[in-house]
N, C-alpha and C. Protein backbone atom coordinates (compact mmCIF):
# COMPACT_ATOMS: atom_id res chain seq x y z
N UNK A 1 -5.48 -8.10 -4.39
CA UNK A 1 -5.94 -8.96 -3.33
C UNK A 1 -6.06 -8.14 -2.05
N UNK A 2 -7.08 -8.57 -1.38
CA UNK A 2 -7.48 -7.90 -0.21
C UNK A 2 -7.62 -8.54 1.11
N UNK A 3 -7.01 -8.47 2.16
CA UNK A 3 -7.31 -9.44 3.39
C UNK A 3 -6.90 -8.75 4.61
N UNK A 4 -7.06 -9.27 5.74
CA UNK A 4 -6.75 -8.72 6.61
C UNK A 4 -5.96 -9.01 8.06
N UNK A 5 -5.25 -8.26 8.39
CA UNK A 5 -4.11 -9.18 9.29
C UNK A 5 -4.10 -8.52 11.03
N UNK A 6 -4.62 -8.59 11.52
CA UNK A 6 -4.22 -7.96 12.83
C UNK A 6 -3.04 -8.49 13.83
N UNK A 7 -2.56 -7.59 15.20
CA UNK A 7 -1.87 -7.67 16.06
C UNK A 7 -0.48 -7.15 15.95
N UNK A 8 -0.98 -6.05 14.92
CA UNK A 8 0.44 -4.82 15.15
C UNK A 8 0.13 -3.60 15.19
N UNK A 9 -0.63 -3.54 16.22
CA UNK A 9 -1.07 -2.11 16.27
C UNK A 9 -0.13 -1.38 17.03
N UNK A 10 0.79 -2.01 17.51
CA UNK A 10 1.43 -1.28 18.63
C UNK A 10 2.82 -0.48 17.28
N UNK A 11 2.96 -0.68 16.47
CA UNK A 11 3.09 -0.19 15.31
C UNK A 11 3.59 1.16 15.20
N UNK A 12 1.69 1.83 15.46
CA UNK A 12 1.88 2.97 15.42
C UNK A 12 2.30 4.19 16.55
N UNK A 13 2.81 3.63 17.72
CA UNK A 13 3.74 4.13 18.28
C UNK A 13 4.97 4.45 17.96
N UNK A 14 5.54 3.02 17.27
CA UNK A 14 6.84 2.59 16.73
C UNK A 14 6.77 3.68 15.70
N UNK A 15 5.74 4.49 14.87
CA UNK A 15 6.17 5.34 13.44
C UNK A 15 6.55 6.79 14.42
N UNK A 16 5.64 6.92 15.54
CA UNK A 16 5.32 8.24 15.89
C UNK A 16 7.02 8.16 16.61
N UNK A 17 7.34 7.21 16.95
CA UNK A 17 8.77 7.64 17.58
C UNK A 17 9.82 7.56 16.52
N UNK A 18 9.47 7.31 15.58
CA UNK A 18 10.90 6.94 14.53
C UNK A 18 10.22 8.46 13.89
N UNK A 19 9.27 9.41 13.51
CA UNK A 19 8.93 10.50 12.85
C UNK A 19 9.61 11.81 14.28
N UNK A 20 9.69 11.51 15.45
CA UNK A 20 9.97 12.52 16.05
C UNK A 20 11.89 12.71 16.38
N UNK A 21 12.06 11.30 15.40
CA UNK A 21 13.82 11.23 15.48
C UNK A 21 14.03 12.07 13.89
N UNK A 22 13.23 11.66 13.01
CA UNK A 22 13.17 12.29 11.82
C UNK A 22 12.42 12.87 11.04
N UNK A 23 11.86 14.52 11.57
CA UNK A 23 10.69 14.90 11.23
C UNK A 23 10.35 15.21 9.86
N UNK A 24 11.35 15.46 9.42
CA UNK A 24 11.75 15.64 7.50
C UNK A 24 10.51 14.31 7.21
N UNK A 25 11.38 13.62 7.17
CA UNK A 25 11.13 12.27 6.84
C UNK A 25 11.47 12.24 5.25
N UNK A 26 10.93 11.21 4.49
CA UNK A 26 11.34 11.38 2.76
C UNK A 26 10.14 11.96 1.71
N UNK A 27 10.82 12.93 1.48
CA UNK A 27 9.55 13.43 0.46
C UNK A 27 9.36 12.81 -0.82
N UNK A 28 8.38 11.88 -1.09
CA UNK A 28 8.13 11.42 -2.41
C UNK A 28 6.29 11.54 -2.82
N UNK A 29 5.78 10.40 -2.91
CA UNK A 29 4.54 11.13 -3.36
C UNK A 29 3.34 11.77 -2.22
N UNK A 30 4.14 12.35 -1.15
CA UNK A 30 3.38 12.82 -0.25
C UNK A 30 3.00 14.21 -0.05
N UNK A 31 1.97 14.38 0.01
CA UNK A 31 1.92 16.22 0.12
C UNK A 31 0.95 16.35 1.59
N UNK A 32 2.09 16.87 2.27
CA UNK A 32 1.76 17.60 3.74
C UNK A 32 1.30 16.15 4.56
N UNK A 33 2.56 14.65 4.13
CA UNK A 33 2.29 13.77 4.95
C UNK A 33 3.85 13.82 5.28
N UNK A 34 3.70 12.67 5.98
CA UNK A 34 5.03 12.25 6.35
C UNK A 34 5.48 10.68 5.93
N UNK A 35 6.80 10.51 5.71
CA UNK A 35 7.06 9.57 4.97
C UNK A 35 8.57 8.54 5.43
N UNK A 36 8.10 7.82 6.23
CA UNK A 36 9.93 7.33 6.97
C UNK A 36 10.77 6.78 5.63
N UNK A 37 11.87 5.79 6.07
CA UNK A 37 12.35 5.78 5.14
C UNK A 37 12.25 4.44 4.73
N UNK A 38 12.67 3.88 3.52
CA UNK A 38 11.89 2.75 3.03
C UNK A 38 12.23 1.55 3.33
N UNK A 39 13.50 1.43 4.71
CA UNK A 39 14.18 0.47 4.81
C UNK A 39 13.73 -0.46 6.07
N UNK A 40 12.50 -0.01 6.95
CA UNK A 40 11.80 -0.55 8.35
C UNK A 40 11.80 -1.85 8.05
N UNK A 41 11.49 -2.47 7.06
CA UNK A 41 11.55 -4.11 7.40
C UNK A 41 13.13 -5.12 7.80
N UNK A 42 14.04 -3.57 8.08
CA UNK A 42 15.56 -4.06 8.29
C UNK A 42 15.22 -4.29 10.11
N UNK A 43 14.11 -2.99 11.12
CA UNK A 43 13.84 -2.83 11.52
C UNK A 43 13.26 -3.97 12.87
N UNK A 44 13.94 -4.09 13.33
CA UNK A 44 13.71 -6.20 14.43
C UNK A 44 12.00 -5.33 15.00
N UNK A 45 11.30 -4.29 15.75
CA UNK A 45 10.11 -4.52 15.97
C UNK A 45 8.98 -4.58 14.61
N UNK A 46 9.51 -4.57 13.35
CA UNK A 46 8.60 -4.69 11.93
C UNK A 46 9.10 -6.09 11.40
N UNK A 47 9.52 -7.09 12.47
CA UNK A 47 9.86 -8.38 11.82
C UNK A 47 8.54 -9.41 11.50
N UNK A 48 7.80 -8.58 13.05
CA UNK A 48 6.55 -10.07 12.82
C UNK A 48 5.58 -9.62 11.79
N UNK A 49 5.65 -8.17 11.43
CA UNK A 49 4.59 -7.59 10.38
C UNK A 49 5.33 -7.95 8.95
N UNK A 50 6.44 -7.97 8.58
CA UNK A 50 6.98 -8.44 7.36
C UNK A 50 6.79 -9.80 7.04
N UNK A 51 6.60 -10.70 8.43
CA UNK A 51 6.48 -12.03 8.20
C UNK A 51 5.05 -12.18 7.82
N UNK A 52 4.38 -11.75 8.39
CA UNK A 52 2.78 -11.48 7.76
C UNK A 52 2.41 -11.05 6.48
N UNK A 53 3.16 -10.26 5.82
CA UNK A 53 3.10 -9.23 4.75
C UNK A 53 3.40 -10.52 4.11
N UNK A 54 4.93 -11.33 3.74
CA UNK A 54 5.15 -12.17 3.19
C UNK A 54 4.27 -13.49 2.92
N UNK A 55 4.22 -13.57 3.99
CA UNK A 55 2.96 -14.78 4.15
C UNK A 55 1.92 -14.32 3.08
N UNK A 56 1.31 -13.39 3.20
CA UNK A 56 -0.29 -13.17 2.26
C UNK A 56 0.85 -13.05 1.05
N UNK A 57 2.03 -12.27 1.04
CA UNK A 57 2.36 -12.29 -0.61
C UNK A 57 2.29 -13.48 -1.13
N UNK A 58 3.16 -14.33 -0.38
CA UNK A 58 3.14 -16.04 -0.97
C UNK A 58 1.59 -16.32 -1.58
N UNK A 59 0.45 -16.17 -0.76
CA UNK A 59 -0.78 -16.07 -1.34
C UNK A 59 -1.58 -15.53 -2.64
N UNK A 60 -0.58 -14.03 -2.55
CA UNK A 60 -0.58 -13.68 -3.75
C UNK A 60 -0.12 -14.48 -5.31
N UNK A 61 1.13 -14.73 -4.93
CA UNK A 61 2.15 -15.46 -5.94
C UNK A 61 1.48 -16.34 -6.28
N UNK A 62 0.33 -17.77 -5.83
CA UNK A 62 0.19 -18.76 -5.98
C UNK A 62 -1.00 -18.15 -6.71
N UNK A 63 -1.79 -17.42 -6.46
CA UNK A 63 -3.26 -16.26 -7.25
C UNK A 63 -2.43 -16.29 -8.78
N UNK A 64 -1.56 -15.55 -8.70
CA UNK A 64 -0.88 -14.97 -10.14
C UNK A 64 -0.44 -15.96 -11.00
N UNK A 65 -0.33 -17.19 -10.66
CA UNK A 65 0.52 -18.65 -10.28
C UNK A 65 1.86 -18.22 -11.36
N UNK A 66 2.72 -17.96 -10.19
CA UNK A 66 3.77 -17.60 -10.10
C UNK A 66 4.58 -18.65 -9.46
N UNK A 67 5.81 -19.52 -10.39
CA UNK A 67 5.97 -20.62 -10.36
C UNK A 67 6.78 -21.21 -8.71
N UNK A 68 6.25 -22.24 -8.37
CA UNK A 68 6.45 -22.44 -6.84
C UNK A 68 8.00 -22.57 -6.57
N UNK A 69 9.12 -22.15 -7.37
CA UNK A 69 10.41 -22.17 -6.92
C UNK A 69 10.49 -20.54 -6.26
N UNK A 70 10.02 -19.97 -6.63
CA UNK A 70 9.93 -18.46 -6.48
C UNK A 70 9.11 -17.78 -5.27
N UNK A 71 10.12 -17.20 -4.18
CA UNK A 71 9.13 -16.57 -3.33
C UNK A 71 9.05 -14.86 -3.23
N UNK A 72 8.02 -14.71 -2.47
CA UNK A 72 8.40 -13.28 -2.52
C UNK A 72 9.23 -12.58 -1.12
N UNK A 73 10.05 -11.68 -2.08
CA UNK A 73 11.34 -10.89 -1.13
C UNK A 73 10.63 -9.69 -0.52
N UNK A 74 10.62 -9.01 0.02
CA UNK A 74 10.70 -7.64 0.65
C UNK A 74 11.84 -6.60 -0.22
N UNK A 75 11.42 -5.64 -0.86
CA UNK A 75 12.43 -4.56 -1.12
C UNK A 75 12.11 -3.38 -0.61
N UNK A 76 11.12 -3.21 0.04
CA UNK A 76 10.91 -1.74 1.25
C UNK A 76 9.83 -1.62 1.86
N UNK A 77 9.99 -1.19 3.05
CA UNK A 77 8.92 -1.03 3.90
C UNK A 77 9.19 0.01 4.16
N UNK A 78 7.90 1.17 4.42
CA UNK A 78 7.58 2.49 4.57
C UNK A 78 6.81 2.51 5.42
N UNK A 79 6.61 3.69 6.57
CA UNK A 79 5.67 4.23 6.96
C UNK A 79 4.96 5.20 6.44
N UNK A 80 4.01 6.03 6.63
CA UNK A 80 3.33 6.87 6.41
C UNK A 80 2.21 7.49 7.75
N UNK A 81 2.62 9.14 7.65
CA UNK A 81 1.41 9.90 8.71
C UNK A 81 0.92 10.18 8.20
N UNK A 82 -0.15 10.82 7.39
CA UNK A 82 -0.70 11.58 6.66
C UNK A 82 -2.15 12.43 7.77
N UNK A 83 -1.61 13.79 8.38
CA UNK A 83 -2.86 14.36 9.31
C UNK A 83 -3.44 14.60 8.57
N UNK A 84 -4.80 15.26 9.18
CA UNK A 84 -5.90 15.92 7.76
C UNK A 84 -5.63 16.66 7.18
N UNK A 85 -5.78 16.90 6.25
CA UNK A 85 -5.14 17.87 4.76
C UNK A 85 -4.71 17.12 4.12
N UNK A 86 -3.83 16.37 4.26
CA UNK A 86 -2.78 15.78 3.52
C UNK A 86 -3.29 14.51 2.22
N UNK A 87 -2.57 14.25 1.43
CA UNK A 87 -2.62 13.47 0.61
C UNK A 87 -1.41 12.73 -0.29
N UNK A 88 -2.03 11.95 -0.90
CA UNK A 88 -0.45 11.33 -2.02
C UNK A 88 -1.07 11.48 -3.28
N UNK A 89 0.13 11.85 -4.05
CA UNK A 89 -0.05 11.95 -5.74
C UNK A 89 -0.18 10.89 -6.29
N UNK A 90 -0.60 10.93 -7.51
CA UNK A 90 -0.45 10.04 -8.17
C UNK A 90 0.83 10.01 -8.39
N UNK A 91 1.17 7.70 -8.50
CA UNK A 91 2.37 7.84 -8.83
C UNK A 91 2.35 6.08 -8.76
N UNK A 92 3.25 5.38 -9.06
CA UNK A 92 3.67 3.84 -9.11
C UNK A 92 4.94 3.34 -8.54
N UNK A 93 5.10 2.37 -8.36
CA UNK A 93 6.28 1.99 -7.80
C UNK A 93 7.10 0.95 -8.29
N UNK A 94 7.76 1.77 -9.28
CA UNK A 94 8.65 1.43 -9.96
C UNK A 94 9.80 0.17 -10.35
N UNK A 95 10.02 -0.86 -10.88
CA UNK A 95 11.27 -2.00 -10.48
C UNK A 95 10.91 -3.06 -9.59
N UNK A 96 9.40 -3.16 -9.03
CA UNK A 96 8.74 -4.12 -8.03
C UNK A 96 7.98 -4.93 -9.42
N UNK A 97 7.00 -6.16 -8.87
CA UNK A 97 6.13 -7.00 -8.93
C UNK A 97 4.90 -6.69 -8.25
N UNK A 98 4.86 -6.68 -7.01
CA UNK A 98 4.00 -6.01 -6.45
C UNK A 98 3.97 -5.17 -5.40
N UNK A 99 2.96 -4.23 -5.02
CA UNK A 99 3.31 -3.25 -4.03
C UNK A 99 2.14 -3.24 -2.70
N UNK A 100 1.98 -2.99 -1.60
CA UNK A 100 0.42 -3.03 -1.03
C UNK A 100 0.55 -2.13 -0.06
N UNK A 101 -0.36 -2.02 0.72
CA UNK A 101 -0.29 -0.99 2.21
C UNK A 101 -1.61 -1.78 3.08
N UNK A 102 -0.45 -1.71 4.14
CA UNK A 102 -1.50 -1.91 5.44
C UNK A 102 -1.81 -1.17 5.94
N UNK A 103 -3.29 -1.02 6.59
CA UNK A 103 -3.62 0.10 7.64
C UNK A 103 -3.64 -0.10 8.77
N UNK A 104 -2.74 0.73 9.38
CA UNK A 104 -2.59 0.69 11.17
C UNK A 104 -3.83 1.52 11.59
N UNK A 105 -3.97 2.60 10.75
CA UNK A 105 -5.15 3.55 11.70
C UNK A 105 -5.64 4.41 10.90
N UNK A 106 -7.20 4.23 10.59
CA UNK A 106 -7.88 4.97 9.12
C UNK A 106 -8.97 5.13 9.97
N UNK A 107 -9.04 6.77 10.41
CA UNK A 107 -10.29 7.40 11.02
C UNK A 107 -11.05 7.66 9.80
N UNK A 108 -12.69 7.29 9.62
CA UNK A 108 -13.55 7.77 8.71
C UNK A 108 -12.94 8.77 8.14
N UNK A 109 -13.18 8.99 6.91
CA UNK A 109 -13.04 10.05 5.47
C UNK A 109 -11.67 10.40 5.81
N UNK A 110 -11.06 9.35 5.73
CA UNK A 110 -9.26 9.83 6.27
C UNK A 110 -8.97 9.97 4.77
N UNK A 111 -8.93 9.28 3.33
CA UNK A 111 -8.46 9.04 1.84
C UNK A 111 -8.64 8.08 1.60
N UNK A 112 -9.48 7.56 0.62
CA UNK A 112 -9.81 6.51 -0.09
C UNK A 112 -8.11 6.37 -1.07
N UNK A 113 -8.18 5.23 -1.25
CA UNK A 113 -6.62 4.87 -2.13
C UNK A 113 -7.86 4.82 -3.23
N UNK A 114 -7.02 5.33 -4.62
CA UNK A 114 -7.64 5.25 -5.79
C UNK A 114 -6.47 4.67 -7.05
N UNK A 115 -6.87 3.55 -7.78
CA UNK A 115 -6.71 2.94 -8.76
C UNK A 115 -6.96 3.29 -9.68
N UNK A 116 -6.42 3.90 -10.75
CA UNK A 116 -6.48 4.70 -11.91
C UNK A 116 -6.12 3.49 -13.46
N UNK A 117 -6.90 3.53 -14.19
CA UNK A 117 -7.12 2.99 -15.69
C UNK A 117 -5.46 3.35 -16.25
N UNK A 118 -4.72 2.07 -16.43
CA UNK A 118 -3.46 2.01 -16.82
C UNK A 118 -3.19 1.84 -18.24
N UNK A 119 -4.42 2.15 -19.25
CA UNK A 119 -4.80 2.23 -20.53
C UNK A 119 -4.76 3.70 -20.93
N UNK A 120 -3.42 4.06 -21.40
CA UNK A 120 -3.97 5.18 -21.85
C UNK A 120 -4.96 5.65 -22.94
N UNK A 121 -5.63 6.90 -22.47
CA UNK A 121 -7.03 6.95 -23.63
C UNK A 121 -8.05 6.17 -23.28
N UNK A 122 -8.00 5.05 -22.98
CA UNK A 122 -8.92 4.30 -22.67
C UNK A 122 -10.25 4.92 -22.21
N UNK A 123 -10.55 6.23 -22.22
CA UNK A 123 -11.49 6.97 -21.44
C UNK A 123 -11.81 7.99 -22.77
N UNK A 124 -11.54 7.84 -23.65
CA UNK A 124 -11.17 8.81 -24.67
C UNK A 124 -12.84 8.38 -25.64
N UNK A 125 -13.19 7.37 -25.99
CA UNK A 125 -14.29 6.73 -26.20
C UNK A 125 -14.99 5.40 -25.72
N UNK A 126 -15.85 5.96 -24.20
CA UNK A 126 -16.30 4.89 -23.57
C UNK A 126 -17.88 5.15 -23.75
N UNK A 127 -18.80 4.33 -23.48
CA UNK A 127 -19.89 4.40 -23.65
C UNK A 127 -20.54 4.69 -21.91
N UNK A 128 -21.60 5.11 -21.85
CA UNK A 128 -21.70 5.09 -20.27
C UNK A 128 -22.12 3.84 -19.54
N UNK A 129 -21.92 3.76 -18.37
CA UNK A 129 -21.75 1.95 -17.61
C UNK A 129 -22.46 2.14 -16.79
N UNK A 130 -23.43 1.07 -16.74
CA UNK A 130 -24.16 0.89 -15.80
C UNK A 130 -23.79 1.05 -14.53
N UNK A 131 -24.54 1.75 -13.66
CA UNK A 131 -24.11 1.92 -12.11
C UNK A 131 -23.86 0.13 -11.31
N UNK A 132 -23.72 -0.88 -11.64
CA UNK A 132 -23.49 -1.88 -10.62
C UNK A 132 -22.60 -2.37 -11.76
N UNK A 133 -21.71 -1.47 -12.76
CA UNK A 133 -20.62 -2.42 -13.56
C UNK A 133 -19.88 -2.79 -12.88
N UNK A 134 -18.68 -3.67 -13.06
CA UNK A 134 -18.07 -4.51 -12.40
C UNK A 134 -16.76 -3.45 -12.64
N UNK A 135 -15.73 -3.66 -11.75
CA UNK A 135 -14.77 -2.69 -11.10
C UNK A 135 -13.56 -3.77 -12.05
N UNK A 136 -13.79 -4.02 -12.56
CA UNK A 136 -12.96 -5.02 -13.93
C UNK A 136 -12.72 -3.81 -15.46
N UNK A 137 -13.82 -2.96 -15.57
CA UNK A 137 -13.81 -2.46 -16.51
C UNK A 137 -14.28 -0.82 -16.24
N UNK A 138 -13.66 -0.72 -14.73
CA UNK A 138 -13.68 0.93 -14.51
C UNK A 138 -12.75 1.90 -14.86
N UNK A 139 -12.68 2.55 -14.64
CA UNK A 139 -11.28 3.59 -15.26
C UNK A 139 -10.51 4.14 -13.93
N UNK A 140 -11.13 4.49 -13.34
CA UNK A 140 -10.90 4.18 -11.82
C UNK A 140 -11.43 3.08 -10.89
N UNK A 141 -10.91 2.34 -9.59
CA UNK A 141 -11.77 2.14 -8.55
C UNK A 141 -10.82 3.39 -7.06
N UNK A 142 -12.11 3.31 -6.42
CA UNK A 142 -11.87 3.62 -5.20
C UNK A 142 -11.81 2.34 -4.03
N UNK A 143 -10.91 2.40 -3.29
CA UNK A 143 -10.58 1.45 -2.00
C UNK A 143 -10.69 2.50 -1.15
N UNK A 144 -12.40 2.20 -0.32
CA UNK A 144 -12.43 2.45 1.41
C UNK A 144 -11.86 1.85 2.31
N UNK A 145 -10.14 2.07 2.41
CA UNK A 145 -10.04 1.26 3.63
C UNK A 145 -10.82 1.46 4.65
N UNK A 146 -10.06 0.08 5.69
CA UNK A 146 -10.20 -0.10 6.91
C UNK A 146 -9.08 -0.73 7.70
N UNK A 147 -9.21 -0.09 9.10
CA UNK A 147 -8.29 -0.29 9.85
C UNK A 147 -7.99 -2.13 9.60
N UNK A 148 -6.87 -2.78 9.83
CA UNK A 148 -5.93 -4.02 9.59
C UNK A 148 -6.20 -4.15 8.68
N UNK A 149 -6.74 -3.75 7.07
CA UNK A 149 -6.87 -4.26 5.68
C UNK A 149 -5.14 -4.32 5.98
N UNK A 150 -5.08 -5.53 4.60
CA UNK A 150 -3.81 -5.42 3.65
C UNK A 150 -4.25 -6.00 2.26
N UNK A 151 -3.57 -4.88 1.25
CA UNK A 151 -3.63 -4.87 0.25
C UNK A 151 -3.03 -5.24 -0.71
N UNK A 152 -3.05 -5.97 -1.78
CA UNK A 152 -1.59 -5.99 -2.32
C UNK A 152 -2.50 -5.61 -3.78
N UNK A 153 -0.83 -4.85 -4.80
CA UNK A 153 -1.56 -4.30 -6.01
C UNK A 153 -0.26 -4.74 -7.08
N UNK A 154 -0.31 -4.93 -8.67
CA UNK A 154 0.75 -4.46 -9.33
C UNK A 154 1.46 -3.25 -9.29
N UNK A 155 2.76 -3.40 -8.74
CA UNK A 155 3.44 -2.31 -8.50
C UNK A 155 3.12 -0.88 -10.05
N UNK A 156 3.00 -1.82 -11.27
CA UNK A 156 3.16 -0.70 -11.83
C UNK A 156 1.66 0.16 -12.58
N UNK A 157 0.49 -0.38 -11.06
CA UNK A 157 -0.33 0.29 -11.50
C UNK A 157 -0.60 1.73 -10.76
N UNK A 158 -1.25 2.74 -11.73
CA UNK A 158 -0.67 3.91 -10.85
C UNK A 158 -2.08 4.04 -9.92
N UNK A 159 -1.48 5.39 -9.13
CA UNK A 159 -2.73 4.77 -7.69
C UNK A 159 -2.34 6.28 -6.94
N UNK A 160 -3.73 7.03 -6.21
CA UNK A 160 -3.23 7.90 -5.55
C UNK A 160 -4.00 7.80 -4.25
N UNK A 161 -3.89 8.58 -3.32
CA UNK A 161 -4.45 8.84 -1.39
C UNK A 161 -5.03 10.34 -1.69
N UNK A 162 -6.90 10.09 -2.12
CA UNK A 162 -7.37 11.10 -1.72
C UNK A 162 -6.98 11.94 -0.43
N UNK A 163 -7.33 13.12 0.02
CA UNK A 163 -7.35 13.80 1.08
C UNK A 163 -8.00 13.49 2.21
N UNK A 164 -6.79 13.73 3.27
CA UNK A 164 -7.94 12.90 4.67
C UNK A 164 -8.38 14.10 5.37
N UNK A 165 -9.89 14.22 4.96
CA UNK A 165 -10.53 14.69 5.84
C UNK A 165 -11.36 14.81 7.07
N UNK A 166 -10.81 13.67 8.03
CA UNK A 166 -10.88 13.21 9.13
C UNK A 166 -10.31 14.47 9.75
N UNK A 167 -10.45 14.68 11.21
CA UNK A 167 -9.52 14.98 12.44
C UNK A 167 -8.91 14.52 13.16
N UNK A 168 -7.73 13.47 12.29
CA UNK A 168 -6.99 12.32 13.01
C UNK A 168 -5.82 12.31 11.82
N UNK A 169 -4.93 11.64 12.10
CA UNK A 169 -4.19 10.98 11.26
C UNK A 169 -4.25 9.51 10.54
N UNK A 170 -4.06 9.16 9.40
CA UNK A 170 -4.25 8.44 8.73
C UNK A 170 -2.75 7.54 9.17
N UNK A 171 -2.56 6.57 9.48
CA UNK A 171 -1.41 5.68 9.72
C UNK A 171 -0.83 4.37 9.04
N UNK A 172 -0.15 4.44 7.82
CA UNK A 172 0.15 3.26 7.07
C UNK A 172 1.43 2.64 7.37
N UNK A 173 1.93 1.43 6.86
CA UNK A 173 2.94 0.81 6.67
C UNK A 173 2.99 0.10 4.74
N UNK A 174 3.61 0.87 3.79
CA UNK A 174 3.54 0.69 2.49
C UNK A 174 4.66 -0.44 1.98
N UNK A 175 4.27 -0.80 1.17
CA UNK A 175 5.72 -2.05 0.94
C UNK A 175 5.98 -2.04 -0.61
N UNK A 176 7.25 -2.98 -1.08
CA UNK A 176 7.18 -3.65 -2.02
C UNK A 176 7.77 -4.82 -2.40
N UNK A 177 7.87 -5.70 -3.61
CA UNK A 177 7.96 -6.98 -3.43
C UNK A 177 7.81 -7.48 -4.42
N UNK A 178 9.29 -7.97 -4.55
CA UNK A 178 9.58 -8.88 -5.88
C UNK A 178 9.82 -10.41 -5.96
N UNK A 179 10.44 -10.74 -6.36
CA UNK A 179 11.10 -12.41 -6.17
C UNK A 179 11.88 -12.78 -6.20
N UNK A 180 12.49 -13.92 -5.62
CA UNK A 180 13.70 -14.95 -5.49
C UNK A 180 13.34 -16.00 -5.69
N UNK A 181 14.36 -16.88 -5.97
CA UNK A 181 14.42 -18.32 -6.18
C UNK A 181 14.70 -18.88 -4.63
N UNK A 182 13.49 -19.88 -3.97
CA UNK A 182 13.83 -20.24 -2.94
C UNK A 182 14.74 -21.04 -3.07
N UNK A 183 15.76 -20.75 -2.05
CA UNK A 183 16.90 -21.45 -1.37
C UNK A 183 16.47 -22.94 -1.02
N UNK A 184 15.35 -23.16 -0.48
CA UNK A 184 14.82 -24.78 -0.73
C UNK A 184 14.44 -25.70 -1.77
N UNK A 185 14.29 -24.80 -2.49
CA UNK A 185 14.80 -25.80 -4.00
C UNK A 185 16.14 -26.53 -4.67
């Protein structure tokens, strides 16, 4: 699912000062990005963006129809810098339901996010597909973001961040997100 949420741009201040307290940051599927740590939605200025995030998940859940005692939790929120050069590996996110990323700030040809065929082989004997086939039966898709997209995906589909070849930095907030039994039931 794809939609879009604005009025946290001020955001990406909030990463650039939490990356200059911790320039390491966490190395996981990032190469020559930067990566905070996965706990920002503990974070009181990432409260009104988690409440947003949640909100479209609930949207999600009811898509999947995922039964209405059940909402969705937050289990991490991430930032991400990624300057030009940089990229993410392939890789999934593991022990979730679902996973997504918002974009704070995607200068042209910054990295398309790519969705990779979770069939293995599946590519092993395909016939060739018409150029306007439907992205239902690709082996890959590519996602051009754009600045305030939010995305949400099955956590355990795998997915990588072409190279941003912009002259800017690429600026995300990545999540994930499982379920609980609402307490109002």
């Amino acid at each position: 699912m794809m939609t879009e949420v604005t009025g946290h741009g001020h955001l990406v201040d909030r990463l650039y000062e939490i990356k200059a307290k911790d320039e390491k940051g966490m190395p996981r599927s990032n190469v020559g990005g930067w990566h905070s740590s996965d706990e920002l939605y503990k974070d009181e200025e990432f409260k009104s963006t988690v409440g947003d995030i949640l909100l479209k998940a609930k949207e999600c859940f009811n898509h999947l129809d995922v039964q209405d005692k059940y909402v969705p939790e937050m289990t991490g929120l991430w930032g991400m810098i990624n300057p030009p050069g940089s990229r993410n590996n392939i890789h999934t996110h593991p022990y979730n339901y679902l996973s997504g990323v918002y974009y704070l700030k995607v200068p042209p040809k910054s990295g398309n996010l790519v969705f990779l065929e979770p069939k293995p082989q599946a590519e092993v004997l395909s016939p060739p597909k018409k150029k306007d086939a439907s992205v239902h039966i690709a082996h890959s898709v590519d996602f051009e973001p754009k600045q305030n997209s939010l995305i949400f995906f099955p956590s355990w589909l795998q997915h990588e961040v072409k190279t941003n070849n912009s002259d800017e930095d690429r600026i995300i907030l990545s999540f994930n997100i499982n379920w609980r039994e609402n307490a109002d039931n």
